[in-house]
N, C-alpha and C. Protein backbone atom coordinates (compact mmCIF):
# COMPACT_ATOMS: atom_id res chain seq x y z
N UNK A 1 27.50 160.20 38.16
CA UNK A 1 26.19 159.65 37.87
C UNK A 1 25.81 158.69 38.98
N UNK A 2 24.55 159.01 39.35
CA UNK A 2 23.86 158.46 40.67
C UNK A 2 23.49 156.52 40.01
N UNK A 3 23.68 155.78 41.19
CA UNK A 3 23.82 154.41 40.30
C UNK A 3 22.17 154.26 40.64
N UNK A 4 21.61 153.40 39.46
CA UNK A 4 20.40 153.09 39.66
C UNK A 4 19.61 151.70 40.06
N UNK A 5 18.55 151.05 40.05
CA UNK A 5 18.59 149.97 40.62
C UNK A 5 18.83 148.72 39.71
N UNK A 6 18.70 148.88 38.48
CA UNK A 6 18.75 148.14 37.32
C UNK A 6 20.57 147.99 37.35
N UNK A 7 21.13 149.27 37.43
CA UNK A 7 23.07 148.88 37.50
C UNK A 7 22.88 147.93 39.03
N UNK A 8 21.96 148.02 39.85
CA UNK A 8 22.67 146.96 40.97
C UNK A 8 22.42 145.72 40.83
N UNK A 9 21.03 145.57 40.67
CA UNK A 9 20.38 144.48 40.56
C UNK A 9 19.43 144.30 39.72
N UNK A 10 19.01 143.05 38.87
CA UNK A 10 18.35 142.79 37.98
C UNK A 10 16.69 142.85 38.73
N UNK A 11 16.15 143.35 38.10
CA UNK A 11 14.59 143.30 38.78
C UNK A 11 14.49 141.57 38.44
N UNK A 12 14.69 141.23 37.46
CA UNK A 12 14.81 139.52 37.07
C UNK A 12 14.89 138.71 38.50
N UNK A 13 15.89 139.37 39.07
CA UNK A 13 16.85 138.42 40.25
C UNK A 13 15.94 138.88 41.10
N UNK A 14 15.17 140.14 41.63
CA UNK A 14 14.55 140.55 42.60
C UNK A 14 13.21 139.63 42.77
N UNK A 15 12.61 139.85 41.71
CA UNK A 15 11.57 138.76 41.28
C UNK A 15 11.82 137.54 41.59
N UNK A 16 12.66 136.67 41.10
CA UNK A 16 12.96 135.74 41.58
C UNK A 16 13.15 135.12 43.26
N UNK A 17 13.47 135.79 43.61
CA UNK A 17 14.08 135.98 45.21
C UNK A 17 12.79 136.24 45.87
N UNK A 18 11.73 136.99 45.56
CA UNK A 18 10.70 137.86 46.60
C UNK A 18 9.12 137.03 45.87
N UNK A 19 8.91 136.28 44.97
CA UNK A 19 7.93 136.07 44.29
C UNK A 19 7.25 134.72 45.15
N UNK A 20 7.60 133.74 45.59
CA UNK A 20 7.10 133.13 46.93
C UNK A 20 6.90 133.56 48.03
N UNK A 21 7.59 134.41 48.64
CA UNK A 21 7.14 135.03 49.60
C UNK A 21 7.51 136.81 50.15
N UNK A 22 6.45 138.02 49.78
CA UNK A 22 6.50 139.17 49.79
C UNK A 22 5.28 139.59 50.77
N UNK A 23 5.27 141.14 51.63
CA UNK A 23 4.48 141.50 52.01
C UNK A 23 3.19 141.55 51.28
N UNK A 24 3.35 141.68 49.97
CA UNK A 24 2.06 141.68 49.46
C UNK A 24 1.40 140.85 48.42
N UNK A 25 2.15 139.72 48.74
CA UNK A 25 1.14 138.84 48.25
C UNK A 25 0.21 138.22 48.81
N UNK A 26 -1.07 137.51 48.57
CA UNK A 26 -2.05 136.52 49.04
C UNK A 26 -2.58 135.73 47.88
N UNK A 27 -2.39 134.37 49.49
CA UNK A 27 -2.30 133.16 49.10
C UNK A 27 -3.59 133.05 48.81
N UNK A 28 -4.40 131.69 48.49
CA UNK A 28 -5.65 131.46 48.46
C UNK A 28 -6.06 129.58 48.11
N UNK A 29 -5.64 128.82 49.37
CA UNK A 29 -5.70 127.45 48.82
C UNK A 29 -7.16 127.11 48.61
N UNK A 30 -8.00 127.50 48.87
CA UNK A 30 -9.45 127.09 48.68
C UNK A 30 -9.84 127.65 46.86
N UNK A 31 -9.34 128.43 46.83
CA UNK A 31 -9.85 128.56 45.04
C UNK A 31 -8.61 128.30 44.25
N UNK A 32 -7.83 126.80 44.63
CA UNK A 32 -6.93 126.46 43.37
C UNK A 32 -5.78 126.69 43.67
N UNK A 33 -5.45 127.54 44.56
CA UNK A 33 -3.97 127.89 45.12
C UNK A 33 -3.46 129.23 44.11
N UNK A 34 -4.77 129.83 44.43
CA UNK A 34 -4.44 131.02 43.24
C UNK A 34 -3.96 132.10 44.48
N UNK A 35 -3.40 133.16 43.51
CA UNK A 35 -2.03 134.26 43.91
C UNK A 35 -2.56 135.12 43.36
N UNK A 36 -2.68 136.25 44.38
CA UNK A 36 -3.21 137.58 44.11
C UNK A 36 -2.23 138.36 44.76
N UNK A 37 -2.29 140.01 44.43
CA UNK A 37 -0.89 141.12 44.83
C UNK A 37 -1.66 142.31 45.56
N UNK A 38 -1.80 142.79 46.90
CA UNK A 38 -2.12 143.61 47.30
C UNK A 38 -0.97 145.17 47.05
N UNK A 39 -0.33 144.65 45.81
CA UNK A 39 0.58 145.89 45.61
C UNK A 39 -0.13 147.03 44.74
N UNK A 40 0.01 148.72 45.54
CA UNK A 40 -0.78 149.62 45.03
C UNK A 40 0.08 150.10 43.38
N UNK A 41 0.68 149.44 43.01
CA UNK A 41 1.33 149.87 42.14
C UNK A 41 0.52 148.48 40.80
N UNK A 42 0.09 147.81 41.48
CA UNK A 42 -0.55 146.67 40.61
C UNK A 42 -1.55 146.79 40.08
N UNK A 43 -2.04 147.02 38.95
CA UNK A 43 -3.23 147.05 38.38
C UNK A 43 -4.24 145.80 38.12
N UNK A 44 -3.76 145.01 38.13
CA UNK A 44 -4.96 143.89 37.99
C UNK A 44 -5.12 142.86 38.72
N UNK A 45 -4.04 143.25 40.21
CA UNK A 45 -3.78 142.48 41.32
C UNK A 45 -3.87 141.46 41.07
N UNK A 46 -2.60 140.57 40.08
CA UNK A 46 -2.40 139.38 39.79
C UNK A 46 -0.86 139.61 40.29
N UNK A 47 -0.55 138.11 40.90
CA UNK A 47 0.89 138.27 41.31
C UNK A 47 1.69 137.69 39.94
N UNK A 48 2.02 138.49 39.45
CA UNK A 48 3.06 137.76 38.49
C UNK A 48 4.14 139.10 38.06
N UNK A 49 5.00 138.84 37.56
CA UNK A 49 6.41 139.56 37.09
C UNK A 49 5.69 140.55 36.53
N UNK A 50 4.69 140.74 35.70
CA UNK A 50 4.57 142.07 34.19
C UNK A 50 4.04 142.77 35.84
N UNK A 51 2.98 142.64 36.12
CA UNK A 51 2.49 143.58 36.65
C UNK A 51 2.78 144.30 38.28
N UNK A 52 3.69 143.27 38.43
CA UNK A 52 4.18 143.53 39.99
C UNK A 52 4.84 145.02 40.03
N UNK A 53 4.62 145.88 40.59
CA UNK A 53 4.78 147.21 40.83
C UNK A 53 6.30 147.31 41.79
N UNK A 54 6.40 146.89 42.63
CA UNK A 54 7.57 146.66 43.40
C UNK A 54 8.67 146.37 43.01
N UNK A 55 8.27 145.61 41.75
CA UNK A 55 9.80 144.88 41.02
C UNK A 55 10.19 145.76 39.97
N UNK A 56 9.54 146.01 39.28
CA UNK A 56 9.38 146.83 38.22
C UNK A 56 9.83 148.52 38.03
N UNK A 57 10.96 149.16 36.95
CA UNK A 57 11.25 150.28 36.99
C UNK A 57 10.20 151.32 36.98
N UNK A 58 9.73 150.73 36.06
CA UNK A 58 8.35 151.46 35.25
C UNK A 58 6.60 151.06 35.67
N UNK A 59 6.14 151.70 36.66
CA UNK A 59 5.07 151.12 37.38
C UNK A 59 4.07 152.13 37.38
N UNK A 60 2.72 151.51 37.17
CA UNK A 60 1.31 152.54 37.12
C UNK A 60 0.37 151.82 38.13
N UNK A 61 -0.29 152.68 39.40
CA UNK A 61 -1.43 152.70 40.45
C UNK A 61 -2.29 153.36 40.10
N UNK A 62 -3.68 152.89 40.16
CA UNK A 62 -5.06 153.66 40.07
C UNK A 62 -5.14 153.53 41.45
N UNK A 63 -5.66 154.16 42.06
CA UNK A 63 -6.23 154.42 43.64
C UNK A 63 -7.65 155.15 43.33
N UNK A 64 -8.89 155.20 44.56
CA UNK A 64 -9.51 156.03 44.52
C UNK A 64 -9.09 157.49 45.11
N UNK A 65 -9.70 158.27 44.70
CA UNK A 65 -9.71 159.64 45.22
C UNK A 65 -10.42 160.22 46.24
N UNK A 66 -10.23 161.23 47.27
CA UNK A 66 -12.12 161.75 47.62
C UNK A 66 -12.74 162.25 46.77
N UNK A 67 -14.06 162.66 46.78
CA UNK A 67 -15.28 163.67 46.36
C UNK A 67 -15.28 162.69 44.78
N UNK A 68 -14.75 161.18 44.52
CA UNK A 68 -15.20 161.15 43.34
C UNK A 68 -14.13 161.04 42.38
N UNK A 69 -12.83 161.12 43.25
CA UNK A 69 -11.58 161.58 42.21
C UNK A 69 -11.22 160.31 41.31
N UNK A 70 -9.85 160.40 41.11
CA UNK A 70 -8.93 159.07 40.94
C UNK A 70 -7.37 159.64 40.83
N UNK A 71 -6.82 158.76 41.63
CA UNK A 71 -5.30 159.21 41.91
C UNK A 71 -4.81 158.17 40.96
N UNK A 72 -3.88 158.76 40.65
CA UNK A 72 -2.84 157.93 39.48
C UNK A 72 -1.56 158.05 40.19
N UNK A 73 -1.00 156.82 40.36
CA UNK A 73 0.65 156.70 41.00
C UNK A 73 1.55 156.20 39.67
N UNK A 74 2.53 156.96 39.66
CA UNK A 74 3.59 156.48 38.62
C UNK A 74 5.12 156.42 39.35
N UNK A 75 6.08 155.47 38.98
CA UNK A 75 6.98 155.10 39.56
C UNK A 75 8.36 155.82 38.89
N UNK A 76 9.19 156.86 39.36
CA UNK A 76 10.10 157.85 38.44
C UNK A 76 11.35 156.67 38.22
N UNK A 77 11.61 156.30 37.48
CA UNK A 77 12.83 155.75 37.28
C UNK A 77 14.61 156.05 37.96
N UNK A 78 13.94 157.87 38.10
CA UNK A 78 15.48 158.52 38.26
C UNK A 78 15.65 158.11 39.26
N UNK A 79 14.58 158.15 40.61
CA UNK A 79 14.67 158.17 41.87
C UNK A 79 14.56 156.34 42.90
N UNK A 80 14.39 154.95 41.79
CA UNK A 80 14.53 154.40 42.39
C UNK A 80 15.38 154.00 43.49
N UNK A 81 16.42 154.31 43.95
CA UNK A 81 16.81 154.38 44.86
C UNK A 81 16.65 154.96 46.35
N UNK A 82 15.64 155.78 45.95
CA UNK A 82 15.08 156.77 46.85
C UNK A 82 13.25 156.17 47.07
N UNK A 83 13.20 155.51 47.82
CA UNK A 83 12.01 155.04 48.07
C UNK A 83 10.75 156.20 48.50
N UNK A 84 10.79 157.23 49.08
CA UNK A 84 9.92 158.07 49.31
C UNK A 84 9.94 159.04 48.54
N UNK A 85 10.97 159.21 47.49
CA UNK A 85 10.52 160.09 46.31
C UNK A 85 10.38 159.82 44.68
N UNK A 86 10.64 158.03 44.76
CA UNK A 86 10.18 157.46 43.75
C UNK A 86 8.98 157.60 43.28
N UNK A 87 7.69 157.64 43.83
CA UNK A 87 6.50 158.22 43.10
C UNK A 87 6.56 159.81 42.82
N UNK A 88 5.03 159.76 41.88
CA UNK A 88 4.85 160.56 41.93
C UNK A 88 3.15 160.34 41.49
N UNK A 89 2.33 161.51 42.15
CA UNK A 89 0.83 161.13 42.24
C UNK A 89 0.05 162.44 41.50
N UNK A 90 -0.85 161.95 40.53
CA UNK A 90 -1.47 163.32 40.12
C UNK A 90 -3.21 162.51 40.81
N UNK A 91 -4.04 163.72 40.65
CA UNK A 91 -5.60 163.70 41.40
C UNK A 91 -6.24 164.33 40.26
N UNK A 92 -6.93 163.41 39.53
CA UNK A 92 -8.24 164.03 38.71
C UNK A 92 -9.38 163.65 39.49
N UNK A 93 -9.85 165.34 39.83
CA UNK A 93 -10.93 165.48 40.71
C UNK A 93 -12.30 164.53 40.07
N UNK A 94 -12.96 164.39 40.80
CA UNK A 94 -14.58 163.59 40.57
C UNK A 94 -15.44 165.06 39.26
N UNK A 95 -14.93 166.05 39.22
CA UNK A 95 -16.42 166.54 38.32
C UNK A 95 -15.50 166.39 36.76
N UNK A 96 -14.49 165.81 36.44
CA UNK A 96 -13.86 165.65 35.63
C UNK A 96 -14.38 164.65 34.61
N UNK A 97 -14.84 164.73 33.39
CA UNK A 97 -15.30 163.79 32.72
C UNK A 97 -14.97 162.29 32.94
N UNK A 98 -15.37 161.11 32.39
CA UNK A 98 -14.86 159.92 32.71
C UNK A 98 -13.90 159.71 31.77
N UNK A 99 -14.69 160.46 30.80
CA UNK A 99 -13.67 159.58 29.12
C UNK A 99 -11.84 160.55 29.06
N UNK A 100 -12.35 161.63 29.83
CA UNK A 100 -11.39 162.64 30.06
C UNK A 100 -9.67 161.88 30.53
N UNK A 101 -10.70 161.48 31.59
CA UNK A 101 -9.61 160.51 32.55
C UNK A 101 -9.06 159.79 31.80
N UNK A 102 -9.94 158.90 30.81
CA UNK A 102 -9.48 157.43 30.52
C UNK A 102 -8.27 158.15 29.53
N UNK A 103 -8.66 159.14 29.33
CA UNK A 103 -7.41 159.81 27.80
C UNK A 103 -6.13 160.22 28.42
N UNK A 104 -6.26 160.70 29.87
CA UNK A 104 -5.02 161.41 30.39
C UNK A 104 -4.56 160.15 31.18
N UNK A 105 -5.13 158.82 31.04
CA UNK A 105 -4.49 157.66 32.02
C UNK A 105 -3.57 156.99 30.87
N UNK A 106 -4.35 157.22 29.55
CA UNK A 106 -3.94 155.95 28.64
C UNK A 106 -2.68 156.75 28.05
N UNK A 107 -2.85 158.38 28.06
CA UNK A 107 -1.56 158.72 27.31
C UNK A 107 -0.53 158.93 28.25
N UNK A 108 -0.82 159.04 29.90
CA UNK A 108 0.43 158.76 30.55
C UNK A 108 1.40 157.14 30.18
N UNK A 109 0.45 156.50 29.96
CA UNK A 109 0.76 155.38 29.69
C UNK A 109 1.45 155.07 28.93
N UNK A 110 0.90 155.49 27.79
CA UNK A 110 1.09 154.38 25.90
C UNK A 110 1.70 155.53 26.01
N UNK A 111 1.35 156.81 25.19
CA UNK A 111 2.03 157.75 24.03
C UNK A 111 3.22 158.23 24.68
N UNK A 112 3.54 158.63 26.00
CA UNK A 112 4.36 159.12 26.45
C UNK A 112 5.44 158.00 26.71
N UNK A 113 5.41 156.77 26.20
CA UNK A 113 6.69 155.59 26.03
C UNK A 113 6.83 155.52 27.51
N UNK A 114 6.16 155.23 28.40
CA UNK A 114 6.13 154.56 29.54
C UNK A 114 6.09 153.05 29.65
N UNK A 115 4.92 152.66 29.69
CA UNK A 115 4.44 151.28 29.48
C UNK A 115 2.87 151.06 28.95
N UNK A 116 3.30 150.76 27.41
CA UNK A 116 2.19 150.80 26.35
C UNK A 116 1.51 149.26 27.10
N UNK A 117 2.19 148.19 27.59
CA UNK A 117 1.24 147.55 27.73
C UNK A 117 0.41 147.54 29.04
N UNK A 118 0.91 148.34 29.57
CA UNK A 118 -0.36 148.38 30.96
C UNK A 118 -1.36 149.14 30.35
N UNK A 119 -1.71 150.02 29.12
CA UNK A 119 -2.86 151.24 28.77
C UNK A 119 -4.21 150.26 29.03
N UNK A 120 -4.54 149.19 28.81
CA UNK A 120 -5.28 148.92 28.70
C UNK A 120 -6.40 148.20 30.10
N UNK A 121 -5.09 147.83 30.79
CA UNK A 121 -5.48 147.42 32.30
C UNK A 121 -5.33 148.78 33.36
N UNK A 122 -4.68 149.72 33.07
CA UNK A 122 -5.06 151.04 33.47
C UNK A 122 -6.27 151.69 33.00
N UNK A 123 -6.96 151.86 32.07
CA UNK A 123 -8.32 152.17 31.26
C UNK A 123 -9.16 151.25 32.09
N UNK A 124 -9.03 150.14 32.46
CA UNK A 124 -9.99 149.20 32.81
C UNK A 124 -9.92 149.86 34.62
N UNK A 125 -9.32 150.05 34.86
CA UNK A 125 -9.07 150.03 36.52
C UNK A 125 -9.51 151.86 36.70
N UNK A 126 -9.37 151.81 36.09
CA UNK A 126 -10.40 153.68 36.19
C UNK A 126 -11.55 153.52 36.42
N UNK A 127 -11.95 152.67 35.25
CA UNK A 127 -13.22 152.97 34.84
C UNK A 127 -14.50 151.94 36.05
N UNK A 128 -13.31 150.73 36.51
CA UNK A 128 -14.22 150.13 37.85
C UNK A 128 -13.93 151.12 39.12
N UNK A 129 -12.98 151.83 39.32
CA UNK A 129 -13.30 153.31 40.36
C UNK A 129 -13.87 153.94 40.22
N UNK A 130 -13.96 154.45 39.23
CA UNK A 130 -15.39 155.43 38.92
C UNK A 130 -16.83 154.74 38.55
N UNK A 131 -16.83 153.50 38.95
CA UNK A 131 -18.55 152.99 38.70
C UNK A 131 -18.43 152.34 39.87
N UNK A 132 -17.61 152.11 41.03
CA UNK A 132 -17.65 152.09 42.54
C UNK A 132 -17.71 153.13 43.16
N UNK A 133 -17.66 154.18 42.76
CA UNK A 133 -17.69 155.54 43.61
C UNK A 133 -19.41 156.37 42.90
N UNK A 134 -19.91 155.55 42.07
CA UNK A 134 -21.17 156.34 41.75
C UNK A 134 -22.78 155.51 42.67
N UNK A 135 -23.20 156.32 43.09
CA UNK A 135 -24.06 156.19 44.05
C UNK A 135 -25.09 154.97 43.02
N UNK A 136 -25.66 153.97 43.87
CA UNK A 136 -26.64 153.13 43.58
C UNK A 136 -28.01 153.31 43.11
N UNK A 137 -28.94 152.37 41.86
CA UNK A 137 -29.97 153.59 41.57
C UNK A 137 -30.62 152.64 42.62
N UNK A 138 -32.03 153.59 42.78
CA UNK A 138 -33.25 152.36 43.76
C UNK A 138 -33.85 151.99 43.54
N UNK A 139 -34.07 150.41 44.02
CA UNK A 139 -34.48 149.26 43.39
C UNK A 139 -36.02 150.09 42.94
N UNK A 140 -36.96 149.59 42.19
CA UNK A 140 -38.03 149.69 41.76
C UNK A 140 -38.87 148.87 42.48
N UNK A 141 -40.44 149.63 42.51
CA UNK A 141 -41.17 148.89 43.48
C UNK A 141 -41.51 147.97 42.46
N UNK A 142 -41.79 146.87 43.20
CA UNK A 142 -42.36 145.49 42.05
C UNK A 142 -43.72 145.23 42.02
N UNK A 143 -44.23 145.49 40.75
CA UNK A 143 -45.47 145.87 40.14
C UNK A 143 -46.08 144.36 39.96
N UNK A 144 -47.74 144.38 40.85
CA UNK A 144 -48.14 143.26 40.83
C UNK A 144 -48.19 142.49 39.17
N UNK A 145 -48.18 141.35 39.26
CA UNK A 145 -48.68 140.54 37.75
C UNK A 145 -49.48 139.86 37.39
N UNK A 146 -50.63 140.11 36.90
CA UNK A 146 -51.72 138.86 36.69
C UNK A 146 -52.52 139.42 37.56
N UNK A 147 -54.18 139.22 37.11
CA UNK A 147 -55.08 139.72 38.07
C UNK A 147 -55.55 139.15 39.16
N UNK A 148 -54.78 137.97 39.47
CA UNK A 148 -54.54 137.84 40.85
C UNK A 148 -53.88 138.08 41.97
N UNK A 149 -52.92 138.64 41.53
CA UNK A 149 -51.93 139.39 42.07
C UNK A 149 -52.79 140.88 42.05
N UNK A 150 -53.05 141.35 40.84
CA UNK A 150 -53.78 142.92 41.48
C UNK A 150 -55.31 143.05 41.94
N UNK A 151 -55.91 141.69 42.46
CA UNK A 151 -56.73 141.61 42.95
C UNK A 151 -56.76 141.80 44.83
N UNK A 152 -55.41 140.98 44.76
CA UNK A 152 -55.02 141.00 46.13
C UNK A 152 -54.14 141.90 46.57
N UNK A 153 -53.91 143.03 45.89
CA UNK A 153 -53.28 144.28 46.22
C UNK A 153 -54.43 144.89 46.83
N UNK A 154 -55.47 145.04 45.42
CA UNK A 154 -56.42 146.52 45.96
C UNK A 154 -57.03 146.01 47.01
């Protein structure tokens, strides 16, 4: 039996060790000395232990897609040791319903005993990719008011 990263080391201890200073964290002393996680495995890019993707056996990424998509990254447990075949990525194309998605994100999640508590910050992180990837409506022309205003139009 192949040893895994949990028999070597405690993600506890990893955390501990890498949580002041990691490639992907940012700092921010002007708003409070707040801590944010540029990790793609992070869903609500907060630096802290639950959601840190790096530390963690069990890890969920929303990414965008092309044409509209959304890529989902999940982290295999078997293969932590193996850094380039520890993910694994599925692509729900852009003509794919929205609510579709949110059902095949939340049951990778929750029902399939992954990690029930990310379903909900995964649902949320879809659903701001897919209302960043939908085209802008245009502004409306602004309709004079008062007949002084449509006096000095005509």
């Amino acid at each position: 039996m192949a040893p895994t990263t949990s028999n070597l080391i405690s993600s506890d201890l990893v955390w501990e060790i890498v949580r002041t200073n990691n490639a992907y964290l940012v700092k921010r002393k002007e708003s409070g000395g707040v801590q944010f996680s540029r990790d793609p495995l992070n869903l609500t890019n907060k630096h802290t232990r639950k959601h840190a993707g790096f530390v963690n056996d069990k890890a969920i990424g929303i990414q965008p897609a092309e044409k509209g998509g959304v890529k989902v990254i999940s982290k295999k447990e078997s293969d932590s040791l193996k850094p380039a075949k520890s993910t694994t990525e599925v692509t729900h194309n852009g003509g794919q319903p929205t609510r579709k998605i949110y059902k095949t994100v939340a049951n990778k999640t929750a029902k399939s005993g992954y990690r029930a508590d990310l379903r909900e910050a995964a649902v949320a992180r879809v659903s701001a990719v897919r209302q960043s990837q939908k085209d802008p409506k245009p502004t409306p022309e602004k309709k004079p008011r008062g007949a002084k205003a449509k006096k000095a139009e005509a």
